[in-house]
N, C-alpha and C. Protein backbone atom coordinates (compact mmCIF):
# COMPACT_ATOMS: atom_id res chain seq x y z
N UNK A 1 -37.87 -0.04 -144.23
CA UNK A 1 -37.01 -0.04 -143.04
C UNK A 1 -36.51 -1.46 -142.80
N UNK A 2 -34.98 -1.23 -142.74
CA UNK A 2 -34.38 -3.13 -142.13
C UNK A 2 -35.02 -3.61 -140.83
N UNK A 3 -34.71 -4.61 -140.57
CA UNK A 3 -34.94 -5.53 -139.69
C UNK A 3 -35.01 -4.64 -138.17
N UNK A 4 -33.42 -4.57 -138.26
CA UNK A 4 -32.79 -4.08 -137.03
C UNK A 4 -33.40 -2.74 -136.78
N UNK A 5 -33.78 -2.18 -137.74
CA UNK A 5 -34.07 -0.54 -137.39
C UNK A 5 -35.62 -0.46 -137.31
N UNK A 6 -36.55 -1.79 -137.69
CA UNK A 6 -37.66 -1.94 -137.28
C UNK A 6 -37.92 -2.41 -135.44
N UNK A 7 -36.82 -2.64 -135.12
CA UNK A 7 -36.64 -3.27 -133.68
C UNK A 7 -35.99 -2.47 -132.72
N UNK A 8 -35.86 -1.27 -133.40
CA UNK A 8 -34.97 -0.22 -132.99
C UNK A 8 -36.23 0.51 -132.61
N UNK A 9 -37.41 0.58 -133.80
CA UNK A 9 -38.66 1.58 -133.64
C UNK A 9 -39.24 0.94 -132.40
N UNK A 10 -39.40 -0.59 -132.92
CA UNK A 10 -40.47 -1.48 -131.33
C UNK A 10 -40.15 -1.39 -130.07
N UNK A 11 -38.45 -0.75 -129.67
CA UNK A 11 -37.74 -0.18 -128.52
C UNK A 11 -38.35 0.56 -127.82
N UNK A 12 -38.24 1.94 -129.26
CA UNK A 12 -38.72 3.22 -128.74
C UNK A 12 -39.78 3.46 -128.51
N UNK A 13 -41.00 2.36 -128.81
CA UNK A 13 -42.44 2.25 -128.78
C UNK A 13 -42.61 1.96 -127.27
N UNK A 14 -41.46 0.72 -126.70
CA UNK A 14 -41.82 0.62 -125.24
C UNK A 14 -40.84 1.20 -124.36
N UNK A 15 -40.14 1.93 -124.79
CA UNK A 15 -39.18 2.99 -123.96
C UNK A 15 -40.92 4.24 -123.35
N UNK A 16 -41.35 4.33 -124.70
CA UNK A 16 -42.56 5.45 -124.53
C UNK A 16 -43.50 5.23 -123.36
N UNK A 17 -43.72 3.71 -123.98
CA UNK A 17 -44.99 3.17 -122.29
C UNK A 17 -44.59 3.13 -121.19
N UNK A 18 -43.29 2.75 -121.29
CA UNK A 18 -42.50 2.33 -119.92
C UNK A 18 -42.45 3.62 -119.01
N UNK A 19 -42.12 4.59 -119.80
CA UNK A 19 -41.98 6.57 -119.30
C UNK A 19 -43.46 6.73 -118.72
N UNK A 20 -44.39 6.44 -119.89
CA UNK A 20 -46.09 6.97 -119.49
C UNK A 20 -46.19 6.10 -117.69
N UNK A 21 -45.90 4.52 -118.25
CA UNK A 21 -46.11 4.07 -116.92
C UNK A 21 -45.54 4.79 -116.03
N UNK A 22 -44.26 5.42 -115.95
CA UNK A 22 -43.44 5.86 -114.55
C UNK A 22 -44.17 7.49 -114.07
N UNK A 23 -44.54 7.90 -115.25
CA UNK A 23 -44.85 9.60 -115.08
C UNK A 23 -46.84 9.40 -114.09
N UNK A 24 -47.49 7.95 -114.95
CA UNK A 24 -48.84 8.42 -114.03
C UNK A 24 -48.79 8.55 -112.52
N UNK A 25 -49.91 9.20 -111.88
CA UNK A 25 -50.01 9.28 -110.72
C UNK A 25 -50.61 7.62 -110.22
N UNK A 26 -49.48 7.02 -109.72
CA UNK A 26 -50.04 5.60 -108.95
C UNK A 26 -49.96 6.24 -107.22
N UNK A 27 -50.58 5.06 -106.65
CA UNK A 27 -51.09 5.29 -105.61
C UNK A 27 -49.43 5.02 -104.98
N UNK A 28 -48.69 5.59 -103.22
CA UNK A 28 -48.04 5.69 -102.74
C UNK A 28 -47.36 3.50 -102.60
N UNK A 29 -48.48 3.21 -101.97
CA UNK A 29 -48.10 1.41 -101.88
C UNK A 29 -48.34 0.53 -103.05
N UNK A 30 -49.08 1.22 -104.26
CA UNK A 30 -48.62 0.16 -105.34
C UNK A 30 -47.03 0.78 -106.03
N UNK A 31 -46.77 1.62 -105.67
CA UNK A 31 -45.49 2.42 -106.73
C UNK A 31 -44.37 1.58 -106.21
N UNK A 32 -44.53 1.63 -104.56
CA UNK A 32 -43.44 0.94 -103.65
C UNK A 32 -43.14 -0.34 -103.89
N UNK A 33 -44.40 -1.47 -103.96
CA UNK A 33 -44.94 -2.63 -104.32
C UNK A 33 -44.12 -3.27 -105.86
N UNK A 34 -44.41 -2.04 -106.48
CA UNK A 34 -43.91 -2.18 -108.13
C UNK A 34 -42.13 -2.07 -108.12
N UNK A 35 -41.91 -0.81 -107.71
CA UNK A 35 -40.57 -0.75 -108.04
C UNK A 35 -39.50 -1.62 -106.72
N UNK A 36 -40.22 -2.22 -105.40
CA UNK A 36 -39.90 -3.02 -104.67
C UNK A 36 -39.35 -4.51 -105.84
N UNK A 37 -40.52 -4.59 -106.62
CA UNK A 37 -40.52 -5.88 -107.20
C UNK A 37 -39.66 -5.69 -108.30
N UNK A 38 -39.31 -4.62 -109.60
CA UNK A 38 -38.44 -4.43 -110.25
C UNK A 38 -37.06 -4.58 -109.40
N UNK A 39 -36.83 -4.05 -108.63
CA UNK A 39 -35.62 -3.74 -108.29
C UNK A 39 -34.75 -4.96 -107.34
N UNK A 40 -35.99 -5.85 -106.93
CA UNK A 40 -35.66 -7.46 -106.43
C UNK A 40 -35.76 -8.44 -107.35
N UNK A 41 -36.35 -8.28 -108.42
CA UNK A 41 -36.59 -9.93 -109.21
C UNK A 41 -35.42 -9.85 -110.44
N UNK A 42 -35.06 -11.11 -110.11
CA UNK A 42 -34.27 -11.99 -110.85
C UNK A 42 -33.66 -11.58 -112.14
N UNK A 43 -34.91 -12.03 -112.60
CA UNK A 43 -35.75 -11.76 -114.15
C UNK A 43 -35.10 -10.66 -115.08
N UNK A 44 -35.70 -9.34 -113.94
CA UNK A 44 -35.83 -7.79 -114.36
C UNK A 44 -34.53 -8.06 -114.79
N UNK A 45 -33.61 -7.86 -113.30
CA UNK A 45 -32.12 -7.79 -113.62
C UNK A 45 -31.28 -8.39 -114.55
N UNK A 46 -31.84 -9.53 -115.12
CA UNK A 46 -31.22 -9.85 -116.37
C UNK A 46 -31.52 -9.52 -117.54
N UNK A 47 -32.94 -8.84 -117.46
CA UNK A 47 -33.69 -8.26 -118.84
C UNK A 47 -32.76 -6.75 -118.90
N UNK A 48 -32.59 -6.26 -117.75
CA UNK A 48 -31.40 -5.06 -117.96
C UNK A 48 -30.57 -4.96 -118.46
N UNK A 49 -29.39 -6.29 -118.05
CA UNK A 49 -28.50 -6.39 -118.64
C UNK A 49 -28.29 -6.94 -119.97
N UNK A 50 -29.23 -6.89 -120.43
CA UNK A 50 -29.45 -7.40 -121.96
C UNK A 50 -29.45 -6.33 -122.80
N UNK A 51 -30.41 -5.70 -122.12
CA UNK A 51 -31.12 -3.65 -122.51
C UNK A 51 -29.71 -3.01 -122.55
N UNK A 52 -28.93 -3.38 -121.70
CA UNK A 52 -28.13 -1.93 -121.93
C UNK A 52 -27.05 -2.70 -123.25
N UNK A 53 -26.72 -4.01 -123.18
CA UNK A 53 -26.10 -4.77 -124.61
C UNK A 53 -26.74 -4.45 -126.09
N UNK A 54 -28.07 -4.42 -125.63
CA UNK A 54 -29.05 -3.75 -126.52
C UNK A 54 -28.83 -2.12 -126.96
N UNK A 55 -28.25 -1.46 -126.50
CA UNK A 55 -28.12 -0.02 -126.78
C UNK A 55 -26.83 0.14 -126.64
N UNK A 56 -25.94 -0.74 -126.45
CA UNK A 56 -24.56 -0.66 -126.97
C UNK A 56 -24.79 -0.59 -128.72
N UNK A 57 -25.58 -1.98 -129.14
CA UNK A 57 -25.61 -1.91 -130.47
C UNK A 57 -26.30 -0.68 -131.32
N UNK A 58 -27.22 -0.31 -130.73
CA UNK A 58 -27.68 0.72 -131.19
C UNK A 58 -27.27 2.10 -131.16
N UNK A 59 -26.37 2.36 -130.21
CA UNK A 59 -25.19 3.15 -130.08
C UNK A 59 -24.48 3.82 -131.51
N UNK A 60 -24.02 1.81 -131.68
CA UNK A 60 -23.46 1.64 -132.89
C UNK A 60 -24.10 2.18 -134.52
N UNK A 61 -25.27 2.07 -134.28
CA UNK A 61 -26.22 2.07 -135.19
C UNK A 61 -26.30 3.13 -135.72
N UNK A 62 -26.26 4.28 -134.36
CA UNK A 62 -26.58 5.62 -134.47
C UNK A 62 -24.83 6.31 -134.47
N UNK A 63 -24.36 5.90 -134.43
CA UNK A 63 -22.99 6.27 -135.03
C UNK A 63 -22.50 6.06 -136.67
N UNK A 64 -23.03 4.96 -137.28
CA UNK A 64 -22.52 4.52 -138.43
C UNK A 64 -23.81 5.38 -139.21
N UNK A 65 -25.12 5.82 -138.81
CA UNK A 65 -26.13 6.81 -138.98
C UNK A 65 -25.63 8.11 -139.43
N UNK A 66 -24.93 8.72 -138.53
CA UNK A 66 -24.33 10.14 -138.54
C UNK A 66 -23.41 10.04 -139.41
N UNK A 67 -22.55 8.85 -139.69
CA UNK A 67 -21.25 9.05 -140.42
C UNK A 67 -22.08 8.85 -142.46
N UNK A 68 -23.01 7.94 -142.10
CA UNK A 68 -23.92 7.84 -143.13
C UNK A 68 -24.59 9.39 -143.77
N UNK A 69 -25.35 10.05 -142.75
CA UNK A 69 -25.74 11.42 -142.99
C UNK A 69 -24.48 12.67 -143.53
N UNK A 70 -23.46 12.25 -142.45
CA UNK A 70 -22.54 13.36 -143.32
C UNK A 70 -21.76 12.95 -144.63
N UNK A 71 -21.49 11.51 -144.90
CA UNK A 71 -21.21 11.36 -146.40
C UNK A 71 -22.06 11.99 -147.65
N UNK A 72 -23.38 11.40 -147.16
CA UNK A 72 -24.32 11.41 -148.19
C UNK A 72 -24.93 12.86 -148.48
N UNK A 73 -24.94 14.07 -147.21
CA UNK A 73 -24.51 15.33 -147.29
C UNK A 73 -22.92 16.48 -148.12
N UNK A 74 -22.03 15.26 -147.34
CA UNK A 74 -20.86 16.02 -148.45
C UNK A 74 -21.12 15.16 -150.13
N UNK A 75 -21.70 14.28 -150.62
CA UNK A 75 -22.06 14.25 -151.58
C UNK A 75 -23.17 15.09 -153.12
N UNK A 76 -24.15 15.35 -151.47
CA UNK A 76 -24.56 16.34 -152.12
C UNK A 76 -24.04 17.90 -152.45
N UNK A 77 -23.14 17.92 -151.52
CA UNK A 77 -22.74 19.29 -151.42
C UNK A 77 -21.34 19.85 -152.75
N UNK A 78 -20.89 18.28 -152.98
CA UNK A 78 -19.80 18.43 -153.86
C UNK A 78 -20.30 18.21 -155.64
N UNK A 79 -21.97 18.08 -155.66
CA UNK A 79 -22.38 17.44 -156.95
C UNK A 79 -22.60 18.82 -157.56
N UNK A 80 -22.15 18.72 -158.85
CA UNK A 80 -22.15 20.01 -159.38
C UNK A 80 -23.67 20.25 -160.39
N UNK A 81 -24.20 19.74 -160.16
CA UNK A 81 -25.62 20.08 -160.30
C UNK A 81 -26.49 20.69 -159.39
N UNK A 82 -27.43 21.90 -159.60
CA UNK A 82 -28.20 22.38 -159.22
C UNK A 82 -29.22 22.19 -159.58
N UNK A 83 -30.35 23.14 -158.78
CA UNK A 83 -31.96 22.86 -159.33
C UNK A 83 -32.75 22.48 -158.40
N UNK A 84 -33.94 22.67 -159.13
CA UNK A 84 -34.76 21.40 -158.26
C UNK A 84 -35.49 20.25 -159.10
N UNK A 85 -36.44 19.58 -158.15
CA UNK A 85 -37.18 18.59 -158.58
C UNK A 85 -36.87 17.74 -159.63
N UNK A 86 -38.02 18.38 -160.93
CA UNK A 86 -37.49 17.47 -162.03
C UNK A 86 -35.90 17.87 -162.67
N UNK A 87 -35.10 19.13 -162.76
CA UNK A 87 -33.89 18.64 -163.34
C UNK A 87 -33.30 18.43 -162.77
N UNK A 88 -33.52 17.42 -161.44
CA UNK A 88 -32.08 17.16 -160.53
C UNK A 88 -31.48 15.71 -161.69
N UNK A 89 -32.31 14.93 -161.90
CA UNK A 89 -31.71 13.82 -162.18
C UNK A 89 -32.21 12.81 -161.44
N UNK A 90 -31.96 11.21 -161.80
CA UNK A 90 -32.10 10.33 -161.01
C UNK A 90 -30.84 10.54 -160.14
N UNK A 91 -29.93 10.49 -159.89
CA UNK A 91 -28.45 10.18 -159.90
C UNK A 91 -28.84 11.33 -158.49
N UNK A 92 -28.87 12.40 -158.54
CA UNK A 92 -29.14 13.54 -156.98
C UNK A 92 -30.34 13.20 -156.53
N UNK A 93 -32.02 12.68 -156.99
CA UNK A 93 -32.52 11.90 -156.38
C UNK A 93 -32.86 10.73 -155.66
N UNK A 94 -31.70 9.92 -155.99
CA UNK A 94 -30.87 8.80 -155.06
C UNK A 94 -30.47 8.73 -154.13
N UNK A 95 -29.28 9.96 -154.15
CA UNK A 95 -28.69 10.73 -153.04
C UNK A 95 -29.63 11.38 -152.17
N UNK A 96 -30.64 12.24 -152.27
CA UNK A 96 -31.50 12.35 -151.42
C UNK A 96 -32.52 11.85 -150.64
N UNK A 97 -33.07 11.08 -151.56
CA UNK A 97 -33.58 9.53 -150.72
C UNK A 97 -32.35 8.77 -149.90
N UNK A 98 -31.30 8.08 -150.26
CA UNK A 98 -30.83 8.02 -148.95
C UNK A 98 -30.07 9.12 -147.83
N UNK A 99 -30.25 10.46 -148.05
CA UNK A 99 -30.12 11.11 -146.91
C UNK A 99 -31.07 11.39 -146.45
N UNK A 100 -32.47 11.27 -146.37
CA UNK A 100 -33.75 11.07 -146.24
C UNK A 100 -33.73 9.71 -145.29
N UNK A 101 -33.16 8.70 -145.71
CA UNK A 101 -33.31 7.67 -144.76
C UNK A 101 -32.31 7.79 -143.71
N UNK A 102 -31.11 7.78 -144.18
CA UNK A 102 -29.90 8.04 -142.98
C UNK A 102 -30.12 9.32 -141.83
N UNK A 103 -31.03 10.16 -142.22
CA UNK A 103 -31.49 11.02 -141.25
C UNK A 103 -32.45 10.43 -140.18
N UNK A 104 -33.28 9.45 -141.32
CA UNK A 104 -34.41 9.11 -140.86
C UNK A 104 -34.01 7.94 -139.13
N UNK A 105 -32.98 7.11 -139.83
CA UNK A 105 -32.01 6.55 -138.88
C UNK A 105 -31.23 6.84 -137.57
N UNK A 106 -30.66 7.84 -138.16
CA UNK A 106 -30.09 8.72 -137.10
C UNK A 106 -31.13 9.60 -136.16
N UNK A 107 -32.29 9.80 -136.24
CA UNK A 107 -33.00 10.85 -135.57
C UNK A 107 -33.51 9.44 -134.76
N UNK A 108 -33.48 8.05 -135.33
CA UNK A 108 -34.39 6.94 -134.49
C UNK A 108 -33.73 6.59 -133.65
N UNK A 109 -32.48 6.22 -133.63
CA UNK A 109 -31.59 5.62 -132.76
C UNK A 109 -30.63 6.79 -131.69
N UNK A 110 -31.00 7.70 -132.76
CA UNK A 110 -30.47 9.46 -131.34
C UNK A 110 -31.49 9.33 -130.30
N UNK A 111 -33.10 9.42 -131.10
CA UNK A 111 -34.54 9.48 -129.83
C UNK A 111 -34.52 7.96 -128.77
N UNK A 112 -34.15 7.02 -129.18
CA UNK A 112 -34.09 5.57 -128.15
C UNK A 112 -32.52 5.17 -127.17
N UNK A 113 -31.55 5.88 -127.81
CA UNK A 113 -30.62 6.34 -126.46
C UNK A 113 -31.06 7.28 -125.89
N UNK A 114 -31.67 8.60 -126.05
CA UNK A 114 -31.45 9.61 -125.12
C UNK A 114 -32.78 9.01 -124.26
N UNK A 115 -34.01 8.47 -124.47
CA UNK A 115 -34.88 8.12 -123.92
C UNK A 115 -34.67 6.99 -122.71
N UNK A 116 -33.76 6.21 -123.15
CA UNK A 116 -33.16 5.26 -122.32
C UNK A 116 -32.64 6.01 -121.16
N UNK A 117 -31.41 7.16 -121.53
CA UNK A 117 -31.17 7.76 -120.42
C UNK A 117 -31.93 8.14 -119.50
N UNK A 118 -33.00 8.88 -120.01
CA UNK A 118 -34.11 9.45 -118.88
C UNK A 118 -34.82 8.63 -118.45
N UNK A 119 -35.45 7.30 -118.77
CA UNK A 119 -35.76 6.69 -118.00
C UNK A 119 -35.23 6.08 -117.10
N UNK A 120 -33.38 5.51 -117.19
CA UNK A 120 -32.77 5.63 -115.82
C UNK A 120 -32.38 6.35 -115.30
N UNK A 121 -32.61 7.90 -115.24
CA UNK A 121 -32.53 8.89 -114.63
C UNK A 121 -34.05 8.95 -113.86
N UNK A 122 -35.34 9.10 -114.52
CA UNK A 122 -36.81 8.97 -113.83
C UNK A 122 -37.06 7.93 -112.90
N UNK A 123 -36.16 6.57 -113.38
CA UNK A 123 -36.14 5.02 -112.14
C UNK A 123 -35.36 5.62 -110.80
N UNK A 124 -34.23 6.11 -110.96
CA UNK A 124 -33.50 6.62 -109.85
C UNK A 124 -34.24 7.79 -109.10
N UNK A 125 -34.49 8.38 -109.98
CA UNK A 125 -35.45 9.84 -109.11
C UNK A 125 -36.46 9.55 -108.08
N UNK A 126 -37.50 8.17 -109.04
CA UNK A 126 -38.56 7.80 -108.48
C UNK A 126 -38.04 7.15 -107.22
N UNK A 127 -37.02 6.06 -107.13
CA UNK A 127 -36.51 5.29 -105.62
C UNK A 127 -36.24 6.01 -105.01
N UNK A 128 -35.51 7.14 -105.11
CA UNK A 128 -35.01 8.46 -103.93
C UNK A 128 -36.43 8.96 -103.27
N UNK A 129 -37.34 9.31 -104.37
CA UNK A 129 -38.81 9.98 -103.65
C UNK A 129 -39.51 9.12 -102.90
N UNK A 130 -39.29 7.52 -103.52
CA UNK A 130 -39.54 6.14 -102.41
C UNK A 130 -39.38 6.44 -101.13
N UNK A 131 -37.93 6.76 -101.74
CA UNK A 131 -37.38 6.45 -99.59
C UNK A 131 -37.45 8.08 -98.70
N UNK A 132 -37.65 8.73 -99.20
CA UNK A 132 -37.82 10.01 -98.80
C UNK A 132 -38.84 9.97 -98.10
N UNK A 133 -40.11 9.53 -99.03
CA UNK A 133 -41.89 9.58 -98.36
C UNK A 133 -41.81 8.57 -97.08
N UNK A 134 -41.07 7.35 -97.29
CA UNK A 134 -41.00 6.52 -96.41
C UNK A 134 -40.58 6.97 -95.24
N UNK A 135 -39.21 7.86 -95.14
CA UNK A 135 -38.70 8.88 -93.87
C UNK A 135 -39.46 9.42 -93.68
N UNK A 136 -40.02 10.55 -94.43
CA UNK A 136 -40.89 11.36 -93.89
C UNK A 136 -42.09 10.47 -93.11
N UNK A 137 -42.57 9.57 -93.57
CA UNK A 137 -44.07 8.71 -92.96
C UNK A 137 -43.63 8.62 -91.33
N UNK A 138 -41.88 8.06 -91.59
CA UNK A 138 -41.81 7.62 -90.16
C UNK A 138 -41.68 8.42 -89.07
N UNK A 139 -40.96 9.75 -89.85
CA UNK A 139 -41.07 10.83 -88.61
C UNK A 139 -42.44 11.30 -88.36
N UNK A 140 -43.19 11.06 -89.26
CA UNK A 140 -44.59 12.06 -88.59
C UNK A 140 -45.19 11.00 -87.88
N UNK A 141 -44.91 9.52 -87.69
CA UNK A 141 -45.66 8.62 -86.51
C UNK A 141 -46.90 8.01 -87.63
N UNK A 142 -46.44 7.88 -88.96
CA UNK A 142 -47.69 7.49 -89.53
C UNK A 142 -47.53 6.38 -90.58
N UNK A 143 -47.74 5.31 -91.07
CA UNK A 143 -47.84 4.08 -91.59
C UNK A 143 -47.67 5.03 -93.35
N UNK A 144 -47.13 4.62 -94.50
CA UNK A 144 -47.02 5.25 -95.77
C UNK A 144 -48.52 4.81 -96.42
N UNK A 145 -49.24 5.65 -96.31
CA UNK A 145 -50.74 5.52 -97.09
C UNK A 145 -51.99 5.00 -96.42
N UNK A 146 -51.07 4.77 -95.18
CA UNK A 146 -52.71 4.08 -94.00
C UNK A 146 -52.76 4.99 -93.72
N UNK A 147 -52.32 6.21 -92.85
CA UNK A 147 -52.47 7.19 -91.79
C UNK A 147 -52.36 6.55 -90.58
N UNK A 148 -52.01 5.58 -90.25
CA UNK A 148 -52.34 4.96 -88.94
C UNK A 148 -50.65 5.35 -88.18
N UNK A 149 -50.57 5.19 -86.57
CA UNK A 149 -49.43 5.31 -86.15
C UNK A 149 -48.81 4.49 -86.09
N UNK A 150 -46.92 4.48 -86.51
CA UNK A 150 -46.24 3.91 -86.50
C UNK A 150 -45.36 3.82 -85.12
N UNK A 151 -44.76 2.09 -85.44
CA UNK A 151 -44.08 2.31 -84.15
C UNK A 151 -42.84 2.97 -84.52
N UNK A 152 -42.69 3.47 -83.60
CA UNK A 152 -41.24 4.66 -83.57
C UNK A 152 -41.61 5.71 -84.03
N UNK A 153 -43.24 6.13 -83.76
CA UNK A 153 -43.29 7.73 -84.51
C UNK A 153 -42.99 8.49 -83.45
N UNK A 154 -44.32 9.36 -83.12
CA UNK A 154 -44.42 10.58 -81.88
C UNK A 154 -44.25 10.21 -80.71
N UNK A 155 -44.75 8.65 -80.70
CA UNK A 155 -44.80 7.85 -79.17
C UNK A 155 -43.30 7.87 -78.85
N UNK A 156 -42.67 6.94 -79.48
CA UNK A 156 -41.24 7.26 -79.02
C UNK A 156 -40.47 8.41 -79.05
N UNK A 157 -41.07 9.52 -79.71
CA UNK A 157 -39.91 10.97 -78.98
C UNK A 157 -40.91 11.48 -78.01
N UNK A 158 -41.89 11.18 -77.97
CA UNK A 158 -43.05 11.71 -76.49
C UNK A 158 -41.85 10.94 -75.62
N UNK A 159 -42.08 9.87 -75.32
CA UNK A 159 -41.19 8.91 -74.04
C UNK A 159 -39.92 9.12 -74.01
N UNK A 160 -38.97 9.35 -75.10
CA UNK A 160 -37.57 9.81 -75.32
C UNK A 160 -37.32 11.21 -74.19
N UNK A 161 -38.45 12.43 -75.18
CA UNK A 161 -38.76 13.56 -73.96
C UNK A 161 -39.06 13.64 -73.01
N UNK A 162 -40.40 12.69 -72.39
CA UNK A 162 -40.07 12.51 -71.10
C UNK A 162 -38.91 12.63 -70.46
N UNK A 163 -38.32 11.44 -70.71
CA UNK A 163 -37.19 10.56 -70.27
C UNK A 163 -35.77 11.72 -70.11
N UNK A 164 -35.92 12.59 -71.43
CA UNK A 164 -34.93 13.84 -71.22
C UNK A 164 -35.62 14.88 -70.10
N UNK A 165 -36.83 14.79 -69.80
CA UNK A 165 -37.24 15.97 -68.56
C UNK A 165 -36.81 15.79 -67.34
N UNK A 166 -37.25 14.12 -67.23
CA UNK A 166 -36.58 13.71 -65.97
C UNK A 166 -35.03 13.92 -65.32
N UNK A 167 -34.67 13.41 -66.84
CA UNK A 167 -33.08 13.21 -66.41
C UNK A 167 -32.89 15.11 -66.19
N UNK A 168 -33.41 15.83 -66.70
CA UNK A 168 -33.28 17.75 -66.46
C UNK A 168 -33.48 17.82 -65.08
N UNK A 169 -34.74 17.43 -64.61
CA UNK A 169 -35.01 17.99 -63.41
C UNK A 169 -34.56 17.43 -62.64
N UNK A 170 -33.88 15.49 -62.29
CA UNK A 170 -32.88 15.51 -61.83
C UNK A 170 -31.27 15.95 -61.18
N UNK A 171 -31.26 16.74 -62.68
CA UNK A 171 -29.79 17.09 -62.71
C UNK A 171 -29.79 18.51 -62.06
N UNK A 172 -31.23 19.77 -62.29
CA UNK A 172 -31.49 20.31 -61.38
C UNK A 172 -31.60 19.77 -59.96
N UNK A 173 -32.03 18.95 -59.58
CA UNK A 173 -32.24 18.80 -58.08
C UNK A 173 -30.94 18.76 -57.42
N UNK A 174 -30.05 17.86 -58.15
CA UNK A 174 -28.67 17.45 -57.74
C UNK A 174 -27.68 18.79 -58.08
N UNK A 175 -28.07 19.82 -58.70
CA UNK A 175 -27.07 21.35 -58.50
C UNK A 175 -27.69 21.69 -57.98
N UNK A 176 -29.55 21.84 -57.30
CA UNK A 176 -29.60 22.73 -56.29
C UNK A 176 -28.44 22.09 -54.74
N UNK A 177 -28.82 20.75 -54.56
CA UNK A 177 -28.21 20.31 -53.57
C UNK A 177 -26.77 20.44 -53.26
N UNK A 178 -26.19 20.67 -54.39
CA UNK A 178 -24.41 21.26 -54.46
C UNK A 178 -24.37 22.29 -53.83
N UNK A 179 -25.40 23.23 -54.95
CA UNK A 179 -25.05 24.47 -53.90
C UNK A 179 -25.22 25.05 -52.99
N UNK A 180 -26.64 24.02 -52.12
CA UNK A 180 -26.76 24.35 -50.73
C UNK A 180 -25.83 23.53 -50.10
N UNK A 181 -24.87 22.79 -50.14
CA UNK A 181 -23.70 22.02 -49.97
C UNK A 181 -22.61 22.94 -49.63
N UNK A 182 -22.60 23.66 -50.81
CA UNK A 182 -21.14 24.09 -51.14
C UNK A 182 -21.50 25.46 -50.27
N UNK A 183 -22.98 26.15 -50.24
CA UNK A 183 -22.98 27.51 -49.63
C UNK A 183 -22.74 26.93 -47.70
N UNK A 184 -23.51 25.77 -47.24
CA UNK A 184 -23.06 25.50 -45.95
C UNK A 184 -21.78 25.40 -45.69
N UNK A 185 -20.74 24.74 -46.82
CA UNK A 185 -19.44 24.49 -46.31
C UNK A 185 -18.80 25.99 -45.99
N UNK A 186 -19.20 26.78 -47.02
CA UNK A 186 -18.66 27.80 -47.13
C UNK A 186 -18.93 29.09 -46.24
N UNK A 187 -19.85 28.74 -45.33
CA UNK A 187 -20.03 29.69 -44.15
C UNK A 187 -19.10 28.45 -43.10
N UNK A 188 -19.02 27.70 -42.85
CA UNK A 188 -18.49 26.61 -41.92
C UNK A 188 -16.80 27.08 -41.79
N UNK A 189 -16.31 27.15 -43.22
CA UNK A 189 -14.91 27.72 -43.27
C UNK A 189 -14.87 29.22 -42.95
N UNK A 190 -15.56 29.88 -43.48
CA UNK A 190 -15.93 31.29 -43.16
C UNK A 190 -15.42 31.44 -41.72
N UNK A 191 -16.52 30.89 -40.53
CA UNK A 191 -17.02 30.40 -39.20
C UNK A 191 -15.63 29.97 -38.57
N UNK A 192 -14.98 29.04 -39.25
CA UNK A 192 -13.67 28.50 -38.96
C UNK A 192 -12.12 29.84 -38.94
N UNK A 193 -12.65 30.45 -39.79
CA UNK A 193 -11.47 31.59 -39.88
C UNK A 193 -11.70 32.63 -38.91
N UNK A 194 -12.73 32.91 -38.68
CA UNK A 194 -13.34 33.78 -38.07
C UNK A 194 -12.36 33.88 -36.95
N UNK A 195 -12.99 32.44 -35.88
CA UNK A 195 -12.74 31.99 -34.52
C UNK A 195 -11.04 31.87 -34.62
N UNK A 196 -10.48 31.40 -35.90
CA UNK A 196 -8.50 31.70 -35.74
C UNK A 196 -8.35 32.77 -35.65
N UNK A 197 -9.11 33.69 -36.07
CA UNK A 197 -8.32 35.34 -36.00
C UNK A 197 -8.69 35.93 -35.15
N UNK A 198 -9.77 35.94 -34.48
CA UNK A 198 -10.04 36.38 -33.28
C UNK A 198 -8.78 35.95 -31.62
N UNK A 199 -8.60 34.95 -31.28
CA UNK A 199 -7.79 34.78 -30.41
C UNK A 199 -6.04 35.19 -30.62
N UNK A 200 -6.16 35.53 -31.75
CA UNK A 200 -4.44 35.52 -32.41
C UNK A 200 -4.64 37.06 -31.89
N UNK A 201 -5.83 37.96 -32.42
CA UNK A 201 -5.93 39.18 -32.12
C UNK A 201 -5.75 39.70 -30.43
N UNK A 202 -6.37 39.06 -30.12
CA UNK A 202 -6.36 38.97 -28.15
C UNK A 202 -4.52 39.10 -27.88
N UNK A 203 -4.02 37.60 -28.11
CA UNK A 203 -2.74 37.59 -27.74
C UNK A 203 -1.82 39.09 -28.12
């Protein structure tokens, strides 16, 4: 194996750990702790942008792979010899050793892009479930992995509700008072019509 396609394997060796690391069960505040610190340092962010320059080339790799596999396939396919084993020849055992390797190539650099993908698909998944647990902690009034209460949990919609009962039974008090308002005015005018139609009637 060349150089490059030995460095291609040492990729996919820590594409593998990097996955194991993301898939174990870590505790709720070291996961936060961890991917807090990936996703702020310096460092990381430039080791990324290297990684993905890094699988541009290998991209490449695994393209000139496939175009490698189907030559060395339509070669075999156009050699007018049959058989196997010993009467192939050196000449079709050549050819099969390197489609043997160009496969071998292409299946390495197909498995370390698509792996790449899913692990920035598993990094993104994992920050969403970050901030999710974190919402959820805060609505239930509870600290993420202490159990202890947070400020702005239950306490503040306990006092919020209060605060909405009052302002209710206020706003009751102030329509009962309307409408013993509005029912006095409304015998007063009543009372008022009364006494006009009565003397108009006399005359």
């Amino acid at each position: 194996m060349t150089l490059y396609y030995t460095l291609v394997f040492m990729l996919l060796l820590a594409e593998m750990g990097i996955f194991m690391m993301l898939v174990l069960p870590i505790p709720f505040t070291w996961r936060k702790k961890l991917f807090q610190f990936i996703s702020e340092n310096p460092v990381v962010a430039k080791l990324q942008y290297g990684m993905k320059i890094t699988f541009i080339f290998i991209l490449i790799l695994f393209v000139d792979s496939v175009n490698r596999v189907y030559r060395v396939t339509r070669e075999l396919s156009e050699s007018p010899r049959g058989g196997s084993g010993a009467s192939m020849g050196p000449e079709r055992l050549e050819v099969q050793a390197r489609k043997f390797y160009s496969q071998r190539n292409m299946y390495l650099c197909g498995f370390t892009l698509f792996l790449s993908l899913i692990l920035n698909r598993t990094y993104s998944l994992i920050l969403d479930v970050l901030r999710l647990e974190e919402k959820v902690a805060k609505y239930q009034g509870k600290n993420a992995g202490t159990g202890g209460a947070a400020p702005g949990g239950d306490v503040a919609l306990k006092k919020e509700l209060e605060k909405k009962t009052k302002d209710l039974e206020a706003m009751k008090a102030q329509a009962e008072g309307l409408a013993r308002e509005y029912n006095e005015l409304s015998d007063r005018y009543e009372a008022a019509q009364t006494k006009e139609t009565v003397p108009r009637k006399r005359l």
